[in-house]
C-alpha atoms as a PDB file:
ATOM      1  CA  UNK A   1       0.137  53.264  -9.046  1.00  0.00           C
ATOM      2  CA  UNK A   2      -2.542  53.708 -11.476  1.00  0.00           C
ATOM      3  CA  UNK A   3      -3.548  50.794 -14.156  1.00  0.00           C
ATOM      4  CA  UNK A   4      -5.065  51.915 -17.624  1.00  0.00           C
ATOM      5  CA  UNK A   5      -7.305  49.190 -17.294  1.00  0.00           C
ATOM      6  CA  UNK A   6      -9.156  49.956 -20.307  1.00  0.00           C
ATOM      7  CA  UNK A   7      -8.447  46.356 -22.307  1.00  0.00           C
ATOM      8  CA  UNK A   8     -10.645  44.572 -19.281  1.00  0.00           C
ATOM      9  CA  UNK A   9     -13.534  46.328 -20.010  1.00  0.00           C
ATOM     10  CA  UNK A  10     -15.625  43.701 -21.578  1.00  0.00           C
ATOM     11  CA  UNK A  11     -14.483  41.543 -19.030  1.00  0.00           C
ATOM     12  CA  UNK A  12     -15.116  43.658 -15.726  1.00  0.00           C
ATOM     13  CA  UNK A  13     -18.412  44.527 -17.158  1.00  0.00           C
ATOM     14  CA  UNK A  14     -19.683  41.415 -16.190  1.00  0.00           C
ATOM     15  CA  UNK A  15     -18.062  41.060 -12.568  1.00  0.00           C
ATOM     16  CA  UNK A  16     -18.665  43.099  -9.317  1.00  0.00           C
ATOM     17  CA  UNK A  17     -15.734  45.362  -7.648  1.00  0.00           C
ATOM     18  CA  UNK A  18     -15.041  42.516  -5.233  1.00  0.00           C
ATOM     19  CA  UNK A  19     -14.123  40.030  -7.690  1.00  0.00           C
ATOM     20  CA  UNK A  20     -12.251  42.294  -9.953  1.00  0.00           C
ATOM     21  CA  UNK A  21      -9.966  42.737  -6.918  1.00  0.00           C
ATOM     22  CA  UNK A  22      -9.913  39.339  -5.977  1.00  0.00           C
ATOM     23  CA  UNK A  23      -8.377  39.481  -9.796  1.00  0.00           C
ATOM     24  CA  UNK A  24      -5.968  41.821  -9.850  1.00  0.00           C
ATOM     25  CA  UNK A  25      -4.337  41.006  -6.501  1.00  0.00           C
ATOM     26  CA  UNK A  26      -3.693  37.298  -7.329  1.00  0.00           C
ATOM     27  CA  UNK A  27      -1.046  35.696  -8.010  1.00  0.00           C
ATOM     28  CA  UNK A  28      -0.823  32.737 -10.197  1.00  0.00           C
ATOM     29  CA  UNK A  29       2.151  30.439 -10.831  1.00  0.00           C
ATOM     30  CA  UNK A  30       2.246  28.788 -13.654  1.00  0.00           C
ATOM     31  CA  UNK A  31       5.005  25.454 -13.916  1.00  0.00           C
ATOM     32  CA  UNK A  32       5.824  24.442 -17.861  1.00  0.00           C
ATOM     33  CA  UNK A  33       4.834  27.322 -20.753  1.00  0.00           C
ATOM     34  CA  UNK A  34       4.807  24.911 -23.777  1.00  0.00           C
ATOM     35  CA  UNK A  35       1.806  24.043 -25.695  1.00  0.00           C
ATOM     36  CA  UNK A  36      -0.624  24.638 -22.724  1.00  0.00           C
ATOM     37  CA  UNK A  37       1.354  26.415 -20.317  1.00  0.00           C
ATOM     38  CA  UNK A  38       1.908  29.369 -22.962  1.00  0.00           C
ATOM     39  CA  UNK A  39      -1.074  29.455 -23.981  1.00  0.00           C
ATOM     40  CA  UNK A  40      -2.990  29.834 -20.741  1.00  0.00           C
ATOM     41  CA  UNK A  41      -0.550  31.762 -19.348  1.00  0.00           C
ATOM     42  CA  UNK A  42      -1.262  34.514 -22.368  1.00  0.00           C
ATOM     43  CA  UNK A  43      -4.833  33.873 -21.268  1.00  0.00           C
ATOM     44  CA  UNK A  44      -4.774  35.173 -17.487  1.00  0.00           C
ATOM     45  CA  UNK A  45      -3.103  37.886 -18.796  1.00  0.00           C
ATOM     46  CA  UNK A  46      -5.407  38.914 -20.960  1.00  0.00           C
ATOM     47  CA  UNK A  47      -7.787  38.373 -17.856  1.00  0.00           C
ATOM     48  CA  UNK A  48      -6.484  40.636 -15.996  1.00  0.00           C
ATOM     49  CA  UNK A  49      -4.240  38.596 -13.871  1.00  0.00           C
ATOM     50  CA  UNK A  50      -1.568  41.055 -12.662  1.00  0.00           C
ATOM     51  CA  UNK A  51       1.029  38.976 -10.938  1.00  0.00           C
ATOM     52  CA  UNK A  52       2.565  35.969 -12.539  1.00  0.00           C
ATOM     53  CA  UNK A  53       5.146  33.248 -11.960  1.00  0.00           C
ATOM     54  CA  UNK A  54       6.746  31.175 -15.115  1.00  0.00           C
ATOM     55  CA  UNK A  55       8.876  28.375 -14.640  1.00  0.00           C
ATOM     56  CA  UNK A  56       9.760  26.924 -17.336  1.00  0.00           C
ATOM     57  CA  UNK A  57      14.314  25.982 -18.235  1.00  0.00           C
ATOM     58  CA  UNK A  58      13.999  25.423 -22.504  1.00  0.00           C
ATOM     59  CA  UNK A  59      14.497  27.404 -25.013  1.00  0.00           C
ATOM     60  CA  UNK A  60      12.041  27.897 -28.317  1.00  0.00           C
ATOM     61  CA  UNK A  61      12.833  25.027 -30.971  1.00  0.00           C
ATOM     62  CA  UNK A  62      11.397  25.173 -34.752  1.00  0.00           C
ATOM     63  CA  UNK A  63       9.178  22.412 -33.386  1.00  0.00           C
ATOM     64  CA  UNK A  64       7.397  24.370 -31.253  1.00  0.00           C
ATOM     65  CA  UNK A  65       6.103  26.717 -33.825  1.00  0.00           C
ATOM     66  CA  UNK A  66       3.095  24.879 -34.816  1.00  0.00           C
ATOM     67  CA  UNK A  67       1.279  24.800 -31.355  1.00  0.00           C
ATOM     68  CA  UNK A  68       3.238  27.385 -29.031  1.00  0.00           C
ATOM     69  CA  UNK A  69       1.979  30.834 -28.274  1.00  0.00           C
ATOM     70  CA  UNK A  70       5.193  31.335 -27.224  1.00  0.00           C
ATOM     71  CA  UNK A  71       6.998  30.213 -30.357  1.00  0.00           C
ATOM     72  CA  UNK A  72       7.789  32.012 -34.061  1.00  0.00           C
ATOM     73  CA  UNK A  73      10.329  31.479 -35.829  1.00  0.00           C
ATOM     74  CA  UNK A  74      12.138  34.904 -35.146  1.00  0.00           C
ATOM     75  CA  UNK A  75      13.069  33.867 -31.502  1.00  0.00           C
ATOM     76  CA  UNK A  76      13.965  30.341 -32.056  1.00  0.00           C
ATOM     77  CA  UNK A  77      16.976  29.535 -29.667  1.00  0.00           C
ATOM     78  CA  UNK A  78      15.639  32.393 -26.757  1.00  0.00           C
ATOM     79  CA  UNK A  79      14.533  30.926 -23.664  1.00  0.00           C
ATOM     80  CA  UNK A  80      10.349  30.617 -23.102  1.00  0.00           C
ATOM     81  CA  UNK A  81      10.259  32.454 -20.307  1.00  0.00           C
ATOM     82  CA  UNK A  82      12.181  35.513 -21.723  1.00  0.00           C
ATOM     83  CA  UNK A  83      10.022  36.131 -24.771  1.00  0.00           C
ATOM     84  CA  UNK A  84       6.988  34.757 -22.724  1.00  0.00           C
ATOM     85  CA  UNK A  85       7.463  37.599 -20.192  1.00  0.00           C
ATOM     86  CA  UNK A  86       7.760  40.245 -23.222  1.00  0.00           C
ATOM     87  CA  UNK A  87       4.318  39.425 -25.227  1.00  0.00           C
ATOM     88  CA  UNK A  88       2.875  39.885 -21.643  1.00  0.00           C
ATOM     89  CA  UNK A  89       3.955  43.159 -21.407  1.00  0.00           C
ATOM     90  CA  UNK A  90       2.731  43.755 -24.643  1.00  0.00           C
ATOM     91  CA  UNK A  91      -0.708  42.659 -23.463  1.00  0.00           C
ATOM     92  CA  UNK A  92      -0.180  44.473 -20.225  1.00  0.00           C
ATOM     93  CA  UNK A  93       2.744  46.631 -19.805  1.00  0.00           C
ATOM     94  CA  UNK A  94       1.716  46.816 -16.137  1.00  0.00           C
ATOM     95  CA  UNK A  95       2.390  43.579 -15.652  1.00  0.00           C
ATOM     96  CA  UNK A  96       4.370  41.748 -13.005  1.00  0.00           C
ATOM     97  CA  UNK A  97       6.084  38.830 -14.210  1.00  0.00           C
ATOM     98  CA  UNK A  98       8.153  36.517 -12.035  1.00  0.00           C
ATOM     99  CA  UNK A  99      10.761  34.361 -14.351  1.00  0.00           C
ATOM    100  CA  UNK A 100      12.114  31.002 -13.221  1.00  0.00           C
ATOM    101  CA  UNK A 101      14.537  29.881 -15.797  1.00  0.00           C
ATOM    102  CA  UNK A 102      14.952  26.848 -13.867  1.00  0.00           C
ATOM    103  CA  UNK A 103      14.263  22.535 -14.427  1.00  0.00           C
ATOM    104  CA  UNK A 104      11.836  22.258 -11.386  1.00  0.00           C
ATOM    105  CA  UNK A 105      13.300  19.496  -9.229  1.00  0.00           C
ATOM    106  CA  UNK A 106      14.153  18.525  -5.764  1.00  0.00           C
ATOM    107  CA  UNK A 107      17.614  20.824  -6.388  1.00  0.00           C
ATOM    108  CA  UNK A 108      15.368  23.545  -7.532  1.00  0.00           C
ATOM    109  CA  UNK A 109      12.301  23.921  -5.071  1.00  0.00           C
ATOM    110  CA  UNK A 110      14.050  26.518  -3.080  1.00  0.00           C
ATOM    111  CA  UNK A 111      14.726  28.528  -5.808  1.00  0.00           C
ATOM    112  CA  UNK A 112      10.998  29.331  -6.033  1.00  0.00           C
ATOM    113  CA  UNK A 113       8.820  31.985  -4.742  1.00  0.00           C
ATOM    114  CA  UNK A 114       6.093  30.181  -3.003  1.00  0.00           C
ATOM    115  CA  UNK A 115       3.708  32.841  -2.041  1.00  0.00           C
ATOM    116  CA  UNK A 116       1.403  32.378  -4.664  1.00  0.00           C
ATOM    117  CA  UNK A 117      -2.375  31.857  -4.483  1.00  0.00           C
ATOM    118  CA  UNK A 118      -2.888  29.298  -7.083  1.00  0.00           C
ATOM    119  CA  UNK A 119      -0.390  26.932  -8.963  1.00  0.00           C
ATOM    120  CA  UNK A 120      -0.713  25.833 -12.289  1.00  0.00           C
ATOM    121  CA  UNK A 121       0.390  22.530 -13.447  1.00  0.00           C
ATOM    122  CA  UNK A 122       1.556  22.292 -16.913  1.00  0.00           C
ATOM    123  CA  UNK A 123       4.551  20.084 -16.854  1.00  0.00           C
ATOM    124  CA  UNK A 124       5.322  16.968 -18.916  1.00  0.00           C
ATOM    125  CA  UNK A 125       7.787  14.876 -16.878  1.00  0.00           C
ATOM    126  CA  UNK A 126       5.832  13.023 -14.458  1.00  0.00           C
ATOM    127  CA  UNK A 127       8.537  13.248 -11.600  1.00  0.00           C
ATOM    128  CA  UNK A 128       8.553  17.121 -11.658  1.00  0.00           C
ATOM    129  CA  UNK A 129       4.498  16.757 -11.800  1.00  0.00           C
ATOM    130  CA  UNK A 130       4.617  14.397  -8.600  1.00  0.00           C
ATOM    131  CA  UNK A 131       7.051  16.900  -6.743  1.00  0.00           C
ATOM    132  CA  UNK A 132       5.157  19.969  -7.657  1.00  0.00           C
ATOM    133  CA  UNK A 133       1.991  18.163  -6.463  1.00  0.00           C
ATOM    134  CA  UNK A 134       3.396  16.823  -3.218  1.00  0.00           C
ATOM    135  CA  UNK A 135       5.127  20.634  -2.803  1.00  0.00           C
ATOM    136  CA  UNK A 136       1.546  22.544  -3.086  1.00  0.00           C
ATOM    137  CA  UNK A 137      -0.117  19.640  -0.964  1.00  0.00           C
ATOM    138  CA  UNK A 138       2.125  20.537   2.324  1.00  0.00           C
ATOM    139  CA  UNK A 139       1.991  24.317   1.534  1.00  0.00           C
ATOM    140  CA  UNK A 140      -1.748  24.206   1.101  1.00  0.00           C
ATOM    141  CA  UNK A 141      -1.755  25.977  -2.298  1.00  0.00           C
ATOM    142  CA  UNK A 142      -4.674  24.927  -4.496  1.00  0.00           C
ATOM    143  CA  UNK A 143      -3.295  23.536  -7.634  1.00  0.00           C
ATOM    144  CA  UNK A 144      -4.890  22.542 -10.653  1.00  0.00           C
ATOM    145  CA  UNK A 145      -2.610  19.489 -13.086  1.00  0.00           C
ATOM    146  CA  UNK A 146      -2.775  18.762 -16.759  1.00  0.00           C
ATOM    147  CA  UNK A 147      -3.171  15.451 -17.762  1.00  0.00           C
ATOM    148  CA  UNK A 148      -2.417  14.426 -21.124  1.00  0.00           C
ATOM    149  CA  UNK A 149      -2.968  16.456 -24.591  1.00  0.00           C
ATOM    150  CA  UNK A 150      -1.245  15.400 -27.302  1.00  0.00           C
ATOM    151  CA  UNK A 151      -0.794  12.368 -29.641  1.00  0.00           C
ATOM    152  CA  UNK A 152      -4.406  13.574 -31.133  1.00  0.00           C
ATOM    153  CA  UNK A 153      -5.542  15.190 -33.679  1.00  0.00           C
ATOM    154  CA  UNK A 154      -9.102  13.190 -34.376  1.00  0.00           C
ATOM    155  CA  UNK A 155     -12.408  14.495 -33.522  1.00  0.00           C
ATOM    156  CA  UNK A 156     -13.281  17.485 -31.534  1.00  0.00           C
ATOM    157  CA  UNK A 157     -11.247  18.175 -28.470  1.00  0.00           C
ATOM    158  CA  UNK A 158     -13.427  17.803 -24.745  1.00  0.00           C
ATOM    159  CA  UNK A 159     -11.705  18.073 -21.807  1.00  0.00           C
ATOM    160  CA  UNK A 160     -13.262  18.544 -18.182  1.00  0.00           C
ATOM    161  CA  UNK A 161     -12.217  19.109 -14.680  1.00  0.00           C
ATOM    162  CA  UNK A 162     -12.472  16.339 -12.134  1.00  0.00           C
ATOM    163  CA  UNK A 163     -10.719  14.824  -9.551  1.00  0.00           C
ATOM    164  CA  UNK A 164      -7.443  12.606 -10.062  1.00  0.00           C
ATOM    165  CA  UNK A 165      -9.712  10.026  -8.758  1.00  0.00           C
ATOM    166  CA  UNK A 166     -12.566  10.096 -11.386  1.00  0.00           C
ATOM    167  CA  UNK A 167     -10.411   9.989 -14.289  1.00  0.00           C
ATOM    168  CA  UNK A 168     -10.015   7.365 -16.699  1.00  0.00           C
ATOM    169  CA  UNK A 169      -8.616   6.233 -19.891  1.00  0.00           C
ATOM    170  CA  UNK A 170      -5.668   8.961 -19.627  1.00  0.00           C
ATOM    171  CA  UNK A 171      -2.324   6.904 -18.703  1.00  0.00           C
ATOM    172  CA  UNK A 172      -0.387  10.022 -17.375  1.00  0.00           C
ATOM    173  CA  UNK A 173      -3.790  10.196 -14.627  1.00  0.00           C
ATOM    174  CA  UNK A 174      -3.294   6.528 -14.129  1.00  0.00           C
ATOM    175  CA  UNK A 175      -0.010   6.993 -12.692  1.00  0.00           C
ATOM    176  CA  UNK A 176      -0.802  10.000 -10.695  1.00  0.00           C
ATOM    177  CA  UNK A 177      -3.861   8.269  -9.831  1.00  0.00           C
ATOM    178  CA  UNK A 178      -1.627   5.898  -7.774  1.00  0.00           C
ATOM    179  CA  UNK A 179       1.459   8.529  -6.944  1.00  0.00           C
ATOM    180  CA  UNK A 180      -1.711  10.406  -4.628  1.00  0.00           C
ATOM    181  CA  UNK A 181      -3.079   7.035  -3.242  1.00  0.00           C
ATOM    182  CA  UNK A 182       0.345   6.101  -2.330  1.00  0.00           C
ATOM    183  CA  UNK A 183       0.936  10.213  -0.785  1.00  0.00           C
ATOM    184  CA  UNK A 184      -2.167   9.987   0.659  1.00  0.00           C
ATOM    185  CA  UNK A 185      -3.415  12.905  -1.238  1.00  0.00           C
ATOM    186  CA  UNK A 186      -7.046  12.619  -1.112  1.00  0.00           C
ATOM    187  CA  UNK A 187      -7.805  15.313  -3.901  1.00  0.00           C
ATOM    188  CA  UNK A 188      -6.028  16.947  -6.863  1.00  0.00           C
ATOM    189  CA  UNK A 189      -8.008  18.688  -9.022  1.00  0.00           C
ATOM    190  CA  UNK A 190      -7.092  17.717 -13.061  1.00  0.00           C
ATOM    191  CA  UNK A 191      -7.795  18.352 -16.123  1.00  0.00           C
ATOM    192  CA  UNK A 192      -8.348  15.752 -18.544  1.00  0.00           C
ATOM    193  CA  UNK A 193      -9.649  13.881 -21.713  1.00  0.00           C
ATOM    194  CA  UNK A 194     -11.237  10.469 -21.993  1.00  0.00           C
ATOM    195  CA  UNK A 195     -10.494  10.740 -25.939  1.00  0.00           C
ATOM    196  CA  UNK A 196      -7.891   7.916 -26.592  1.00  0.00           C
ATOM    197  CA  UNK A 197      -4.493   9.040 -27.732  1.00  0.00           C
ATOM    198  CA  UNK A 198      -2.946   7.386 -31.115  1.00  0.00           C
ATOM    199  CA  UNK A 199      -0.203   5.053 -30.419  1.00  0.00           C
ATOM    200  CA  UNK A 200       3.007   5.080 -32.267  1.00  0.00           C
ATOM    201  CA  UNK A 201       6.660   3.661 -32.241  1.00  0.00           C
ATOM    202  CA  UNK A 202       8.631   6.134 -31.214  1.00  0.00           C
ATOM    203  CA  UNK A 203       9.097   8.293 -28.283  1.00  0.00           C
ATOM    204  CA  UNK A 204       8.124  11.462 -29.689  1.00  0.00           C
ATOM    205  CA  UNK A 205       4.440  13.088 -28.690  1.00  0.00           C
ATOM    206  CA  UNK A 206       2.599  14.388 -31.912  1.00  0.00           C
ATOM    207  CA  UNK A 207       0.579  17.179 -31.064  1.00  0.00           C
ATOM    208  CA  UNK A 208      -1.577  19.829 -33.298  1.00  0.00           C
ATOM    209  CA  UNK A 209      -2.546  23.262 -31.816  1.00  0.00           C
ATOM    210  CA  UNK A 210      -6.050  22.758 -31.107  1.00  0.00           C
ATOM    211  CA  UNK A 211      -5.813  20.385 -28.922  1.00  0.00           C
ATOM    212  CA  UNK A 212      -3.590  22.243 -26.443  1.00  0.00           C
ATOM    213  CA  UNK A 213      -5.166  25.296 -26.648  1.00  0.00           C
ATOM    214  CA  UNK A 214      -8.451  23.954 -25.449  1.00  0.00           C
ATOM    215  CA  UNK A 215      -7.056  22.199 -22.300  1.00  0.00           C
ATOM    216  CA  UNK A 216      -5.547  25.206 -21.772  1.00  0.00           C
ATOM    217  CA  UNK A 217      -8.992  27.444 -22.285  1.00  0.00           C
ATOM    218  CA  UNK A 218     -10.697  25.007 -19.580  1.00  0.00           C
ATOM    219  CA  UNK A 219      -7.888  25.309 -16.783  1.00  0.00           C
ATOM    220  CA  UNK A 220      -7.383  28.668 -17.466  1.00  0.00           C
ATOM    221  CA  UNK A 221     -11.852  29.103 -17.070  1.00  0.00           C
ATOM    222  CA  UNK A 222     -11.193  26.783 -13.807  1.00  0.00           C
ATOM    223  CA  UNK A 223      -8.537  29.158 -12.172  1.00  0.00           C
ATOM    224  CA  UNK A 224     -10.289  32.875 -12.765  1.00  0.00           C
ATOM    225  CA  UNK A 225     -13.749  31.491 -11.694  1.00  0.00           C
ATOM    226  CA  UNK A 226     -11.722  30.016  -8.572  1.00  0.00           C
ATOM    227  CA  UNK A 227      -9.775  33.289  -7.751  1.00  0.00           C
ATOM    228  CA  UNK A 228     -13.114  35.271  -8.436  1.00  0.00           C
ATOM    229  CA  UNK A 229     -15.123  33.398  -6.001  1.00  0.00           C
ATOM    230  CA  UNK A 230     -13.213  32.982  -3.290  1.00  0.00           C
END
């Protein structure tokens, strides 16, 4: 099958044949497509990334709308990964796209296609995070986690990639800090922020676009320079 591959041209202009093949044959899973998950997902897309996995079980609420590349307010109440899978093949109507539907949990890990070169860690609940880092530890599948984005809105969002064990100030790496100590996971590549997040009294997480977005920019950098040199 021939790809009109004309969209990537600005792109591929700058790579060699070898890594523009390393690029079009991956495949990249991506796990959560809310604020950063959507975002980055519409990102390796627009990469050239030809084969992706979403998992991701809710549907689009009116909430969503002000940080979700996923979200308007013309397909509230349709599940993420349904309208998620058509803007990508609107950006690429070659496109393969592998839905999951699914809450990923210990009933769920069989339901998942597990030949993927690189996973993509975008979840919120810290239980699926720890099962979905355990899960690409034993299958050897380089993995790359999200650590915590929202509740902030001040100042200019920086995040970098480190190691789970070089982090600091973020409370979500603090726990999964000690969740890989007590694995014995020696390294899990994150990506985090050491600006502090506002505190408030209720369980809800405030979160603005811009800060999502760019945590999604620097894993998605992370993942093509990763599949392009290796």
């Amino acid at each position: 099958m021939s790809y009109n591959l004309d969209f990537l041209n600005r792109f591929f202009m700058m790579i060699d044949e070898e890594q523009q093949k390393n690029l079009l044959s991956s495949r990249i899973i991506v796990f959560g497509v809310g604020g950063v998950g959507s975002a980055l997902v519409h990102m390796l897309a627009r990469s050239g990334v030809q084969n992706i996995g979403i998992v991701d079980f809710d549907s689009i609420d009116t909430t969503n709308i002000n940080r979700q590349m996923v979200a308007y307010h013309n397909n509230v109440g349709k599940l993420k990964v349904d309208e998620l899978a058509m803007q990508l093949k609107q950006i690429n109507p070659q496109i393969n796209v592998k839905k999951y539907p699914i809450r990923f949990s210990v009933d769920t890990v069989s339901d998942i296609d597990w030949d993927y070169d690189y996973i993509v860690d975008c979840i919120d609940d810290l239980n699926a995070k720890k099962l979905l880092i355990q899960q690409a530890n034993q299958l050897k599948i380089p993995i790359i986690c999200a650590m915590g984005a929202g509740n902030r809105y001040q100042e200019i969002p920086h995040f970098e990639i480190t190691d789970i064990k070089k982090t600091s100030y973020d409370p979500i790496a603090k726990i999964i800090r000690k969740f890989c100590a007590e694995q014995g996971i020696n390294h899990l590549q994150v990506c985090y922020t050491k600006q502090n997040a506002l505190k408030f009294d209720c369980k809800t997480i405030g979160s603005v676009v811009y800060y999502p977005i760019n945590m999604a920019s620097v894993m998605c950098a992370k993942v093509i320079n990763d599949i392009l040199n290796r």
